[in-house]
Protein backbone atom coordinates (compact mmCIF):
# COMPACT_ATOMS: atom_id res chain seq x y z
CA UNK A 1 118.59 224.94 229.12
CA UNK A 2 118.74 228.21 230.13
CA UNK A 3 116.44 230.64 227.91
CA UNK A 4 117.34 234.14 226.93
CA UNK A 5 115.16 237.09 225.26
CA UNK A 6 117.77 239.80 224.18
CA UNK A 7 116.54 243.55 223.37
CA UNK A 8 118.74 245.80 221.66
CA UNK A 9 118.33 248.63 218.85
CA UNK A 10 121.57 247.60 217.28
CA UNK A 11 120.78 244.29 215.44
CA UNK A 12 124.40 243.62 214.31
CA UNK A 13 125.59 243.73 217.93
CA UNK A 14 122.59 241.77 218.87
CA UNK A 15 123.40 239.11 216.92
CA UNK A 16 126.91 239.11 217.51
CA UNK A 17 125.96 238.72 221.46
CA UNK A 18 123.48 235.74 220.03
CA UNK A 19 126.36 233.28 218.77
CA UNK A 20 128.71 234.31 221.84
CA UNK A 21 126.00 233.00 223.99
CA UNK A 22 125.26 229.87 222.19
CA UNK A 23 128.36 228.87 221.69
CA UNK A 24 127.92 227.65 225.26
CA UNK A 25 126.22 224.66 226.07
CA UNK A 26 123.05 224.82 227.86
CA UNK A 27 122.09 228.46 227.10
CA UNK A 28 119.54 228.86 224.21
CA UNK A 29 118.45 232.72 222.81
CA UNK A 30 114.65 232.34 222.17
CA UNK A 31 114.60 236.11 220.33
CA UNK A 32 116.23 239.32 219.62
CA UNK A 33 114.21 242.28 219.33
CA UNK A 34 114.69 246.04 218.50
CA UNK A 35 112.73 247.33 221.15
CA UNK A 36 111.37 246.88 224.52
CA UNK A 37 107.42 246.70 223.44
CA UNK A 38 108.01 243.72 220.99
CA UNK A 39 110.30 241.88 223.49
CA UNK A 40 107.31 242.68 226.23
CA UNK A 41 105.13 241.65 223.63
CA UNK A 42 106.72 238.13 223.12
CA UNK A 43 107.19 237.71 226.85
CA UNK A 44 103.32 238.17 227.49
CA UNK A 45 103.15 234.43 225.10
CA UNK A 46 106.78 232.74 225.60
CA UNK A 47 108.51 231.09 228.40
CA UNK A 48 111.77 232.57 229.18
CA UNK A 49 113.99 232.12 231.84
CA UNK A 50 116.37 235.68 231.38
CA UNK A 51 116.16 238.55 229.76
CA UNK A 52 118.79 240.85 228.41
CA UNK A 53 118.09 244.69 227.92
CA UNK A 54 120.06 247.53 226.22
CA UNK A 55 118.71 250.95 228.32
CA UNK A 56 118.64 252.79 225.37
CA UNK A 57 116.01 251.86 222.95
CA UNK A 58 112.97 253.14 220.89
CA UNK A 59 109.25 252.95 222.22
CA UNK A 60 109.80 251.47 225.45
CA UNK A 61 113.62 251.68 227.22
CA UNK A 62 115.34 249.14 229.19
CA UNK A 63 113.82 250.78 232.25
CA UNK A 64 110.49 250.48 230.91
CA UNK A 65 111.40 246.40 230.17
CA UNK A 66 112.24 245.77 233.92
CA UNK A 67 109.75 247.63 235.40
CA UNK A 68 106.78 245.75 232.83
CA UNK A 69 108.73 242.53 234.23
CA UNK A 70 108.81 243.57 237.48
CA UNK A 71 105.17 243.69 237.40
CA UNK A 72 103.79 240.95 235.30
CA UNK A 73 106.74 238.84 234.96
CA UNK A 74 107.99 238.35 238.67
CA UNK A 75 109.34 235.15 237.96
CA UNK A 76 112.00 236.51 234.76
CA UNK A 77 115.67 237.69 235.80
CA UNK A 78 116.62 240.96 234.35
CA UNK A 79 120.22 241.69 233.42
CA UNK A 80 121.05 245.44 232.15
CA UNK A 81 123.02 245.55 229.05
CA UNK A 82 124.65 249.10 229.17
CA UNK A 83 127.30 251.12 227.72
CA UNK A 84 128.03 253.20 230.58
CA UNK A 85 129.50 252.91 233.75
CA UNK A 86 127.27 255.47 235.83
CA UNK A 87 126.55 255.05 239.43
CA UNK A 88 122.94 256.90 239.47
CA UNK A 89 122.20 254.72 236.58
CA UNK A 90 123.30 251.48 237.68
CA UNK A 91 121.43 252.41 240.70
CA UNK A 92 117.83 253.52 238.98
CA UNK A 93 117.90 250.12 237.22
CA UNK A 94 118.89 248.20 240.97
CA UNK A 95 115.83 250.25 242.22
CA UNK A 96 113.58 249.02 239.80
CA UNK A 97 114.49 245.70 240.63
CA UNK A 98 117.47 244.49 237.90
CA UNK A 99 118.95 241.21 238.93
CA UNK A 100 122.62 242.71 237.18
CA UNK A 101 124.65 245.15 235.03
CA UNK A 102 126.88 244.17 232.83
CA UNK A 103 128.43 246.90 230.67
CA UNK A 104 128.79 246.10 226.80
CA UNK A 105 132.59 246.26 226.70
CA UNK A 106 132.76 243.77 229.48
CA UNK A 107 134.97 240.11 228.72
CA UNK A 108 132.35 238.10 226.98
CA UNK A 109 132.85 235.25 229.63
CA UNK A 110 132.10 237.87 232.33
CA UNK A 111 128.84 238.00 230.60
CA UNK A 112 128.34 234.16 230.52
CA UNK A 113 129.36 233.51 233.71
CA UNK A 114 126.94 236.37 234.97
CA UNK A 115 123.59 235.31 233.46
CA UNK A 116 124.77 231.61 235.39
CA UNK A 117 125.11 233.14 238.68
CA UNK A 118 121.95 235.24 238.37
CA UNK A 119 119.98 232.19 236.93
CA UNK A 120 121.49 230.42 240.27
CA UNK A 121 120.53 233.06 242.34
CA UNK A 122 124.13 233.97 243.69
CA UNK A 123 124.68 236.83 242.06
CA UNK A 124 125.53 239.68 244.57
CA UNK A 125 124.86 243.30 243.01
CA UNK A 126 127.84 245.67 243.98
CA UNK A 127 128.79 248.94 241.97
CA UNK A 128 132.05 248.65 241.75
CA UNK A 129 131.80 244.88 240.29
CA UNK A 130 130.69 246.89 237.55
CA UNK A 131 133.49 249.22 237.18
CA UNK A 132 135.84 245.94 237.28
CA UNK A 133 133.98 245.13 233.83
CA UNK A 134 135.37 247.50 232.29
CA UNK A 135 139.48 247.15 234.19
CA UNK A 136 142.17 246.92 231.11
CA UNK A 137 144.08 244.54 233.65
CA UNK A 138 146.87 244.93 231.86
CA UNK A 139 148.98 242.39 233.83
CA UNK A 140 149.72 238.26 232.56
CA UNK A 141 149.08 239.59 229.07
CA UNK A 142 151.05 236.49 227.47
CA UNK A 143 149.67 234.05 230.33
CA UNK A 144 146.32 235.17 229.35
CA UNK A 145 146.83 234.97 225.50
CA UNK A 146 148.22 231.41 225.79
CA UNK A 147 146.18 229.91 228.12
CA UNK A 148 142.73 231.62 226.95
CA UNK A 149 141.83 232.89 230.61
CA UNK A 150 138.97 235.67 231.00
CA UNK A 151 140.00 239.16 232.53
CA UNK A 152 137.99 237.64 235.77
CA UNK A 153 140.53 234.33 235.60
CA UNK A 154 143.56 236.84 235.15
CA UNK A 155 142.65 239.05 237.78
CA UNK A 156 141.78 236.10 239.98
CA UNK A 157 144.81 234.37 239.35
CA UNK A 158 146.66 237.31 240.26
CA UNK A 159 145.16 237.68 243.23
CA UNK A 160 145.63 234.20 244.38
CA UNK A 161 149.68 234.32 243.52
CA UNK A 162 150.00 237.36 245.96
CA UNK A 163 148.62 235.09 248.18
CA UNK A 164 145.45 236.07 248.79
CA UNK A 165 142.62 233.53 250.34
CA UNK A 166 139.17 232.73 248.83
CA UNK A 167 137.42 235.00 250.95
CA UNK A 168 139.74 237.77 250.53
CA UNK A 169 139.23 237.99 247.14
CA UNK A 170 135.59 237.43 247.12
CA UNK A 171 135.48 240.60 249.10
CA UNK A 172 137.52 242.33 247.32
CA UNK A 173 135.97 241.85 244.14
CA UNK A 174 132.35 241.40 245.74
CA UNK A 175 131.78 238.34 244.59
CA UNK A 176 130.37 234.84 246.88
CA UNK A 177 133.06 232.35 247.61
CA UNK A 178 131.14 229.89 245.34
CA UNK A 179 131.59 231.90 242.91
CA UNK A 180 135.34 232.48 243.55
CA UNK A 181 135.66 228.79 243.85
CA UNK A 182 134.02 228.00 240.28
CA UNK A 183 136.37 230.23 239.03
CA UNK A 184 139.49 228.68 240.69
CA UNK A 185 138.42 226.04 239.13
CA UNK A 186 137.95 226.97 235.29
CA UNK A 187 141.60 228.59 235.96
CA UNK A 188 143.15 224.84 237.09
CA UNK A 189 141.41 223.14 234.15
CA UNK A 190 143.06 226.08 231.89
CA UNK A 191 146.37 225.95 233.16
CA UNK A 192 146.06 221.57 233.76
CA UNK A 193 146.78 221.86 237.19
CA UNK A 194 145.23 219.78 239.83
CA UNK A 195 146.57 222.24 243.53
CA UNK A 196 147.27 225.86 244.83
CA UNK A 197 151.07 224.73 244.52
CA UNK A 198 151.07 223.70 240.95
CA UNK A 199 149.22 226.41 239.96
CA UNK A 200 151.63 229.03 241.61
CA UNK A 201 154.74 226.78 239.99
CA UNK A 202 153.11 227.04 236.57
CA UNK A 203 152.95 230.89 237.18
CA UNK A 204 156.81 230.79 238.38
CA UNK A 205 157.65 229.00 235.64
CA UNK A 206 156.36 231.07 232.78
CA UNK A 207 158.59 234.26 234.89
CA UNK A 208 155.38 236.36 235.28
């Protein structure tokens, strides 16, 4: 069971991002808090494995949060919950020692999937992993709607029927080939297909 402290000022989306991460198995959200001093406050007495911080909060910020962790808390993961996409912020919070950003309008299994890898320690910190958060990808529209694939699955799967190799993509999207891999795999479950060749024939098949 991975365990989850989330700070954020605004309680309904707090909440909201409460039963989106439950509704997984094997993640558990020990508290929500309004601000970084209660959630620093709670952390001094309860065992948590992650914690996720908005920046912008009352009485003590999200950088305030990781560098209190940082400090007494060596052992917590920090991911940065943030609504904007700015490199000298993204940066100040990498500095300080954030395990990952994750911007708020990012696909809520992008989120998921992120607080695995950076419980798993594979979670590789790159800028512009960030800025893909946020991508429309506006292509397999229908093939996403029907098969319930992520914006990482569609942009994946794209990438993999213009032929593109494991470790291509991985370093194109800056992401480990394990992590490419679990992916590829989530996508054949999706889609029912067992090999690289079924999976492009289902694609051929629905004309995309």
């Amino acid at each position: 069971m991975i365990r989850i402290a989330l700070a954020d000022d605004h309680k309904l989306f707090a909440k909201g991002l409460e039963g989106l991460i439950e509704e997984h198995e094997g993640f558990l959200v020990t508290g929500l808090f309004p601000n970084g001093k209660e959630l620093l406050e709670y952390l001094d007495t309860e065992e948590v494995d992650i914690v996720l911080t908005d920046l912008n909060m009352p009485i003590i910020d999200g950088f305030g949060v990781i560098k209190h962790c940082k400090k007494h808390h060596p052992e917590l993961k920090v991911i940065v919950l943030s609504m904007y996409d700015d490199e000298k912020i993204f940066k100040e919070c990498i500095k300080l020692g954030a395990e990952a950003f994750i911007l708020k309008d990012a696909d809520p299994d992008e989120l998921i999937f992120t607080i695995n890898e950076v419980y798993e320690g594979r979670y590789l910190l790159a800028y512009n992993r960030v800025i893909q958060q946020a991508d429309l990808l506006p292509f397999f529209d229908a093939f996403r709607e029907k098969y319930r694939l992520s914006r990482r699955e569609t942009q994946i799967l794209k990438m993999i029927s213009d032929g593109m190799l494991n470790r291509e993509i991985a370093d194109a999207l800056s992401l480990s080939i394990q992590t490419i891999e679990t992916h590829r795999k989530n996508i054949h479950l999706k889609l029912q297909v067992t090999s690289r060749v079924e999976l492009l024939k289902k694609v051929n098949e629905m004309q995309l």
